[in-house]
Protein backbone atom coordinates (compact mmCIF):
# COMPACT_ATOMS: atom_id res chain seq x y z
CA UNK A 1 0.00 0.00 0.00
CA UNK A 2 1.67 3.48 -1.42
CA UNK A 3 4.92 1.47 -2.32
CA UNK A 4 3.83 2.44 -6.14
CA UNK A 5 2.82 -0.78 -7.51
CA UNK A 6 0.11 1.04 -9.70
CA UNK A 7 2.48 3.86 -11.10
CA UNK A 8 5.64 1.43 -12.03
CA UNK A 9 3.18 -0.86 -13.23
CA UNK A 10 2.06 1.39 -15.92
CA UNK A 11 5.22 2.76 -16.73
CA UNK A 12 7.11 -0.89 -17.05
CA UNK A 13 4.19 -1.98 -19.02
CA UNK A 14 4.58 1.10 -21.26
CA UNK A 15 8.13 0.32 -21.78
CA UNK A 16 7.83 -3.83 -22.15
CA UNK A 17 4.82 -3.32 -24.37
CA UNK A 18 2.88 -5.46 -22.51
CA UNK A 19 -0.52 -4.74 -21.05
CA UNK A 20 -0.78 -3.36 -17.74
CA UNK A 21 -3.31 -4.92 -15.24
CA UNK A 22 -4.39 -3.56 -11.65
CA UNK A 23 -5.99 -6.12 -9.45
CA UNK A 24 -8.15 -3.70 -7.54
CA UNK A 25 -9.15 -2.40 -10.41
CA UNK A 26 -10.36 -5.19 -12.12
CA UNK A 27 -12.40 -5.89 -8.98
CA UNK A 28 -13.95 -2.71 -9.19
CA UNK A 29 -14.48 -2.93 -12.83
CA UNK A 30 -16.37 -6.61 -12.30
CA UNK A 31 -18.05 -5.24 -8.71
CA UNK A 32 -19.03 -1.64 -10.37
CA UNK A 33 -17.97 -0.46 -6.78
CA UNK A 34 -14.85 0.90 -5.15
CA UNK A 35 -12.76 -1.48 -2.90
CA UNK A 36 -13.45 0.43 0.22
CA UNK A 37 -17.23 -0.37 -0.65
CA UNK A 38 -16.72 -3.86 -0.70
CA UNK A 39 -14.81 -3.90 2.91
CA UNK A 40 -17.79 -1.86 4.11
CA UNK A 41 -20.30 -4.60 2.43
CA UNK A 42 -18.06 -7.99 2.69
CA UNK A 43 -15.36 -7.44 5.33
CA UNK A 44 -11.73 -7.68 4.56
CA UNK A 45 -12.50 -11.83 3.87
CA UNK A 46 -14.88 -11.05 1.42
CA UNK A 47 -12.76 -8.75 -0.58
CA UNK A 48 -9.63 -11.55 -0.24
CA UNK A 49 -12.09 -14.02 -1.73
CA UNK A 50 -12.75 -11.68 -4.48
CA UNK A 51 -8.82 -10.68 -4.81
CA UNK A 52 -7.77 -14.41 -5.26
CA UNK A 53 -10.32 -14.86 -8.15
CA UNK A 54 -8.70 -11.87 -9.84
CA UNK A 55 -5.24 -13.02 -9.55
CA UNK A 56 -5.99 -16.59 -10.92
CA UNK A 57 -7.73 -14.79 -13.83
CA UNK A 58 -5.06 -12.46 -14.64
CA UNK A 59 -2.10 -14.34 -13.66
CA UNK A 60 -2.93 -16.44 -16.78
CA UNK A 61 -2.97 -14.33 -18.96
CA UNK A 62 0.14 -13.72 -21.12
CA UNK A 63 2.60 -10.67 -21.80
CA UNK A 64 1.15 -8.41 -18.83
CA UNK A 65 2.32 -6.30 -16.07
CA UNK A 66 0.00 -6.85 -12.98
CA UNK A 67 -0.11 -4.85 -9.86
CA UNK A 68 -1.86 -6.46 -6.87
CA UNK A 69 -3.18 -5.24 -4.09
CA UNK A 70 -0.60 -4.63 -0.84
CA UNK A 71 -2.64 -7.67 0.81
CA UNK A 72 -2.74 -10.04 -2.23
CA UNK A 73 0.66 -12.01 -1.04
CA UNK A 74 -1.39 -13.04 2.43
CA UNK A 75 -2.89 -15.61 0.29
CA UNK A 76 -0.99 -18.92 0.31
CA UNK A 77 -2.73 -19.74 -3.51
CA UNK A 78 -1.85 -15.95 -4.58
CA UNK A 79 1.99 -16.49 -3.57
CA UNK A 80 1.65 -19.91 -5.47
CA UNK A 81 0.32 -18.12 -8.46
CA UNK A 82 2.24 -15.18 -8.63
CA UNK A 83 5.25 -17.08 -8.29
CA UNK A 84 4.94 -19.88 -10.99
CA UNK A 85 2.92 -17.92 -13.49
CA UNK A 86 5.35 -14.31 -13.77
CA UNK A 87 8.61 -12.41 -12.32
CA UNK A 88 7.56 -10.89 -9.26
CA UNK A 89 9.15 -7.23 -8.02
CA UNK A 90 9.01 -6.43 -4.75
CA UNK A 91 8.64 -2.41 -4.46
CA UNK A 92 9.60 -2.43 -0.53
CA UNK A 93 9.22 0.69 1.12
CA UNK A 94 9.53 1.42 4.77
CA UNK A 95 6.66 1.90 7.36
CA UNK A 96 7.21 5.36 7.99
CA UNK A 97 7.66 6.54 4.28
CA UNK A 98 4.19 4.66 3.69
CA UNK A 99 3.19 6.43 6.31
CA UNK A 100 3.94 9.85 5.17
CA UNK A 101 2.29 8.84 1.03
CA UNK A 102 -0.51 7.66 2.49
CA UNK A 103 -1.46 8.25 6.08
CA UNK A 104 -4.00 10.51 5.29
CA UNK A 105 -5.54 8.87 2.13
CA UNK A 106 -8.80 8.12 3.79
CA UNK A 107 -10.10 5.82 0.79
CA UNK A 108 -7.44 3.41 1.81
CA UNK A 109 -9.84 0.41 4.18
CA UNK A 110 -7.22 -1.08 5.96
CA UNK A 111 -6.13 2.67 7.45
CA UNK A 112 -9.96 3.60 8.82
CA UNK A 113 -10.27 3.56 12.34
CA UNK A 114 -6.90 3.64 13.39
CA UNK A 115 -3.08 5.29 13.76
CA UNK A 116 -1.97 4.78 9.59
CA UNK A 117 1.45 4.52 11.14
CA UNK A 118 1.29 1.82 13.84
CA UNK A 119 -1.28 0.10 11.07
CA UNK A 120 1.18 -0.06 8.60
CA UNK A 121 3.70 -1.22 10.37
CA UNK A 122 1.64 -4.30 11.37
CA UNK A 123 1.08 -4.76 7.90
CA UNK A 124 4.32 -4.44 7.13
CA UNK A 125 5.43 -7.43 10.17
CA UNK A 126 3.25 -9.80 8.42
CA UNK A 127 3.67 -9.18 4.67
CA UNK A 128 7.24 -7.93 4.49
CA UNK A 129 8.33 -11.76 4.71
CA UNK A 130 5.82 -12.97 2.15
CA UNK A 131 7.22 -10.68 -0.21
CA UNK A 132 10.42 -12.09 0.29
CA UNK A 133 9.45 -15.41 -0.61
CA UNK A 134 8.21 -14.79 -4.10
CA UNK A 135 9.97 -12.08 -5.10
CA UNK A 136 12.20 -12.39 -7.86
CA UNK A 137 13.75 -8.44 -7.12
CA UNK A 138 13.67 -6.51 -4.39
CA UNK A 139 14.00 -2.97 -4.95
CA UNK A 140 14.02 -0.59 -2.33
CA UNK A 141 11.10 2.37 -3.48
CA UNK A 142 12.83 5.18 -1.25
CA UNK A 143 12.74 8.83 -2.29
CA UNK A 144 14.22 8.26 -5.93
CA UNK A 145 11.64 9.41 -8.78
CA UNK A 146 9.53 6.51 -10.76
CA UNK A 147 11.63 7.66 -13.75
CA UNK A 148 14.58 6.83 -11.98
CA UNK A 149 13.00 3.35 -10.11
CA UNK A 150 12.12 2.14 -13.70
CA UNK A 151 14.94 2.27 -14.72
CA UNK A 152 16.87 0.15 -12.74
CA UNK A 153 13.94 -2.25 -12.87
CA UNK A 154 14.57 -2.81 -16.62
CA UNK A 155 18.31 -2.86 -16.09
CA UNK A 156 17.31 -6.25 -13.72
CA UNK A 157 14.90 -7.88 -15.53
CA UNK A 158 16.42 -9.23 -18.40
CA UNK A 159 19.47 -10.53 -15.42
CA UNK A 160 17.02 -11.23 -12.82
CA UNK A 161 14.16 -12.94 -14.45
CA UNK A 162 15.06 -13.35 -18.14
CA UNK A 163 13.05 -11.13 -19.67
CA UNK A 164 14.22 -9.22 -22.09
CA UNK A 165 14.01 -5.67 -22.20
């Protein structure tokens, strides 16, 4: 969440020529409702349930870039797929640089009702590790510009995960 999955997405999609894919947004476009509707309807389950369907769907589909949802690596069957089925990029970020992108983005569900800050680093405790485990790069999201991030993704993917550039 804020690590600029969405943004990097589109711009490595751009550059690879491949079609660029949001999870959430597919959920919204096959819901016709926002995300934080469906937490206020379903629950946090409900919307998993719903996230896992997406990323079977478009995790087999061919020359994409997909960005998931922070949440989406929780899911044992969304590691499995993500892992087998692409080259994953971890975009890690630090709690308290989430903090300061989105702390105050009250759209995001998972940040109602509570200090964004000591949320996100919860969060952060439980999916920093799953990351880890399927990610193909790590790349640390700091302060540099998406221009600049992109960049150095490219430069690793052909190395990294074979893909050429």
């Amino acid at each position: 969440m804020g690590a600029g999955k969405t943004t990097v997405g589109r711009v490595l999609g751009r550059r690879l020529g491949k079609t660029f894919h949001d999870s959430d947004k597919e959920i919204e476009q096959r819901t016709g409702v926002r995300v934080a509707v469906i937490f206020e309807i379903e629950g946090e389950a409900g919307f998993r349930k719903r996230e896992a369907g997406a990323i079977a769907r478009l995790t087999a589909l061919e020359d994409i870039v997909l960005a998931t949802g922070g949440g989406a690596v929780v899911d044992p069957a969304n590691r499995e797929y993500l892992k087998a089925r692409g080259c994953v990029i971890y975009l890690h970020a630090r709690p308290v640089d989430l903090a300061r992108r989105v702390g105050r983005d009250r759209s995001r569900p998972l940040l109602q009702d509570t200090d964004p800050r000591t949320r996100l680093e919860q969060l952060y405790r439980v999916r920093d590790p799953l990351y880890r485990e399927v990610a193909d790069i790590v790349i640390e999201t700091g302060r540099q510009s998406v221009s600049v991030l992109s960049e150095e993704l490219l430069s690793r993917l052909d190395a990294e995960c074979r893909l050429s550039v």
